[in-house]
Protein backbone atom coordinates (compact mmCIF):
# COMPACT_ATOMS: atom_id res chain seq x y z
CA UNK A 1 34.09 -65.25 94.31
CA UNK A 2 33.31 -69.40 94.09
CA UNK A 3 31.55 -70.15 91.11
CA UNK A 4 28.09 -71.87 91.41
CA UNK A 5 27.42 -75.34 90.39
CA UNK A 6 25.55 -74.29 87.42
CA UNK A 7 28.05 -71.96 86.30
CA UNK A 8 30.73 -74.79 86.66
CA UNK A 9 28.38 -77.33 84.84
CA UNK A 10 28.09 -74.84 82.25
CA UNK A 11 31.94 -74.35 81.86
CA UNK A 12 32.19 -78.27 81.73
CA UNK A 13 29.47 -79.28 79.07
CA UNK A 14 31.03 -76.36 77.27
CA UNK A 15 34.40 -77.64 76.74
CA UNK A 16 33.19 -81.52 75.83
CA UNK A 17 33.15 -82.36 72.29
CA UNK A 18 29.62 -81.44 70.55
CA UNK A 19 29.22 -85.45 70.67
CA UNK A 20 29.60 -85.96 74.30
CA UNK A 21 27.27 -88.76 75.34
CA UNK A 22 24.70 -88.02 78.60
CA UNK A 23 27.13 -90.44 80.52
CA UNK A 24 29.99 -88.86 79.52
CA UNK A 25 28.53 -85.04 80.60
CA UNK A 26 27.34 -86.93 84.20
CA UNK A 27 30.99 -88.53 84.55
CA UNK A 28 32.82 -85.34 83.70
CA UNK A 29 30.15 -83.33 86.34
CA UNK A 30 30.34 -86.24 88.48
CA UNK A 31 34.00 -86.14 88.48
CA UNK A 32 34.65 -82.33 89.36
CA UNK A 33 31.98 -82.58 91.88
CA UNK A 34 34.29 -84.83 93.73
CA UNK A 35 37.24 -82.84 92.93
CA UNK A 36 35.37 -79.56 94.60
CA UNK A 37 34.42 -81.71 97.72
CA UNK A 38 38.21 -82.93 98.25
CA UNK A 39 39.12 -79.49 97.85
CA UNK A 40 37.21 -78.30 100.32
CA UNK A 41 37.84 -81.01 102.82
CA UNK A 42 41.56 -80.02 102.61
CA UNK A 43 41.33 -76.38 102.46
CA UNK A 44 38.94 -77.25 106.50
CA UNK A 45 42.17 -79.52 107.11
CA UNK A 46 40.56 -82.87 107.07
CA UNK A 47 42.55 -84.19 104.69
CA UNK A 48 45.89 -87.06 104.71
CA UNK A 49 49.78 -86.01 104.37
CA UNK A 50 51.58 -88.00 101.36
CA UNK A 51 53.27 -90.25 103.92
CA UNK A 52 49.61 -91.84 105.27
CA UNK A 53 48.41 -91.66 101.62
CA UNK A 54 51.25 -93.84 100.49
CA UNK A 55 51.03 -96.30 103.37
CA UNK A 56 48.04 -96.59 102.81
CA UNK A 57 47.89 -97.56 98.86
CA UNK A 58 50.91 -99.74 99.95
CA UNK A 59 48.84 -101.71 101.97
CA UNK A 60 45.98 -102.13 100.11
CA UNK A 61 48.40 -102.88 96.68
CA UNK A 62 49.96 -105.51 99.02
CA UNK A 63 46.81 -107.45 99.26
């Protein structure tokens, strides 16, 4: 079963120090929210092999 948001916002907050900053929470959430959506996109397939990846960083370092 996939975990809801709130129960993985809950999990988060829960491991930060006790004097985690607001940013800090809303970069950590922010942060695994974009991890979960990458995820997904690869799991449906839409995602790059290691060869494009590196190409592409290679030509982007390059400039």
């Amino acid at each position: 079963m996939e975990a809801t948001a709130k129960l993985e916002a809950e999990s988060i907050i829960r491991n930060l120090p006790d004097d985690t900053s607001y940013e800090d929470i809303h970069y950590h959430l922010y942060v695994a929210e974009k991890i979960g959506n990458s995820l997904k996109k690869l799991d449906m397939g839409q995602g790059v092999s290691n060869e494009e990846a590196k190409k592409s960083l290679a030509k982007w370092i390059s400039n």
